[in-house]
Protein backbone atom coordinates (compact mmCIF):
# COMPACT_ATOMS: atom_id res chain seq x y z
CA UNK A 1 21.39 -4.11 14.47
CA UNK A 2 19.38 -6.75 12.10
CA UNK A 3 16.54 -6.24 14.69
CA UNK A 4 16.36 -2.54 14.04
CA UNK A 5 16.59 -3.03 10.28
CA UNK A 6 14.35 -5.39 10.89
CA UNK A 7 11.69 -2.97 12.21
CA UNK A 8 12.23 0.15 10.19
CA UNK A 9 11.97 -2.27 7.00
CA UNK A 10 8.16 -3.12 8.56
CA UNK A 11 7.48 0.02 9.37
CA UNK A 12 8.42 1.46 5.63
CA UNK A 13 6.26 -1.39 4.12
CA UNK A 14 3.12 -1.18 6.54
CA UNK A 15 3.26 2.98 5.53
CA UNK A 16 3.46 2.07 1.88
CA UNK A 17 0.80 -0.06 1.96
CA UNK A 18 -1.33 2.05 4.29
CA UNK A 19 -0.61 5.18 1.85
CA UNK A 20 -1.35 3.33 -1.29
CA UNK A 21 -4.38 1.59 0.08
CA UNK A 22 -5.69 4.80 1.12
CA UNK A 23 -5.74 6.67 -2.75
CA UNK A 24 -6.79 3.32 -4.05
CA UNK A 25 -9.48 3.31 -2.00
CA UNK A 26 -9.81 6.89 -2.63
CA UNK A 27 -9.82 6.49 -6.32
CA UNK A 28 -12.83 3.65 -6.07
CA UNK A 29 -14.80 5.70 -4.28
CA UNK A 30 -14.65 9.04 -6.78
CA UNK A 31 -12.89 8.17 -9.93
CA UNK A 32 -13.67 11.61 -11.08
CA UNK A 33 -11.90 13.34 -8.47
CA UNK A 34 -9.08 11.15 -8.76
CA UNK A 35 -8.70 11.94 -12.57
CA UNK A 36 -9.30 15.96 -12.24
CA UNK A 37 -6.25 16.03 -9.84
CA UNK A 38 -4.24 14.34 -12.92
CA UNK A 39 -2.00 17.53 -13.80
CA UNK A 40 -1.08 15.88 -17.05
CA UNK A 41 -4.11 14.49 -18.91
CA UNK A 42 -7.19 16.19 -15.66
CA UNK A 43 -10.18 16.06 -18.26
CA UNK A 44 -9.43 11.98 -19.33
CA UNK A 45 -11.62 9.37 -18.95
CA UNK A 46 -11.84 9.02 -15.73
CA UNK A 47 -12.50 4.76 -15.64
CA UNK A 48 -9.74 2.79 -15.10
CA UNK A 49 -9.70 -0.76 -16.49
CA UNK A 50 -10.53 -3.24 -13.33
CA UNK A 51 -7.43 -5.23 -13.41
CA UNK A 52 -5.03 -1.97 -12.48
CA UNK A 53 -7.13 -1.66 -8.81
CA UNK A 54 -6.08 -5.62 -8.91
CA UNK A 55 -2.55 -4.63 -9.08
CA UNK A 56 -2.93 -1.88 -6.60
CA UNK A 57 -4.99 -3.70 -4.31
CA UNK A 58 -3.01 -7.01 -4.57
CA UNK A 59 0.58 -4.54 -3.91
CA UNK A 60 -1.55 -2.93 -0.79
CA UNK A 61 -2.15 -6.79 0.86
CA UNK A 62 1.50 -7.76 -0.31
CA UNK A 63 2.97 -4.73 1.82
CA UNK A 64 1.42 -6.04 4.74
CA UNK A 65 2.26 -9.57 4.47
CA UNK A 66 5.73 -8.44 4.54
CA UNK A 67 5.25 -6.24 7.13
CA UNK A 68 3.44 -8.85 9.48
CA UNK A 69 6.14 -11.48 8.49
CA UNK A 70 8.99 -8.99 9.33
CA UNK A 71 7.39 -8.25 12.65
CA UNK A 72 6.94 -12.29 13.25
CA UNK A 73 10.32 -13.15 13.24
CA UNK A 74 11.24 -10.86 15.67
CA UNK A 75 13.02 -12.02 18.04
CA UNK A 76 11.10 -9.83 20.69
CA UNK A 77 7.63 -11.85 20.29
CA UNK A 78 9.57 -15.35 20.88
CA UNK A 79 8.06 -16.89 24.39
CA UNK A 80 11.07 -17.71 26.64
C-alpha cells in the first residue's frame, strides 16, 4: 500500500513540475503572450521582476527532487 502511495505521490509531483516548468518556460520565452492571456489585468506590463521565475524555476527543480527521491526509495530498485 505505502509503495503505491509511494508512486502516485511521484507521479503527482514529476506532473506538477513538468506542467509548471512548461508555462515558465513558456512565459520566458514570450512574456507578452503570457500577459495578454491574463483575463484580469491582459494589457499590464508584461515584465515580471527576475526573482518570481527564481521561485518558479527553483519550485519546478524542487518537484523533481522529490519525485526522484520518492522513486529511490522504492523498494522495487533495491538489488537483491
Amino acid at each position: 500500500m505505502k509503495e503505491i502511495l509511494r508512486f502516485l505521490l511521484s507521479g503527482f509531483s514529476m506532473l506538477l513540475g513538468l506542467i509548471v516548468g512548461l508555462v515558465e518556460i513558456f512565459a520566458l520565452i514570450d512574456p507578452v503572450g503570457t500577459k495578454m492571456a491574463d483575463d484580469a489585468d491582459p494589457f499590464g506590463n508584461p515584465h515580471e521582476p527576475w526573482y518570481k521565475h527564481a521561485i518558479y524555476i527553483a519550485f519546478v527543480i524542487g518537484c523533481f527532487l522529490v519525485s526522484f527521491l520518492l522513486v529511490r526509495k522504492s523498494p522495487q530498485l533495491k538489488k537483491s
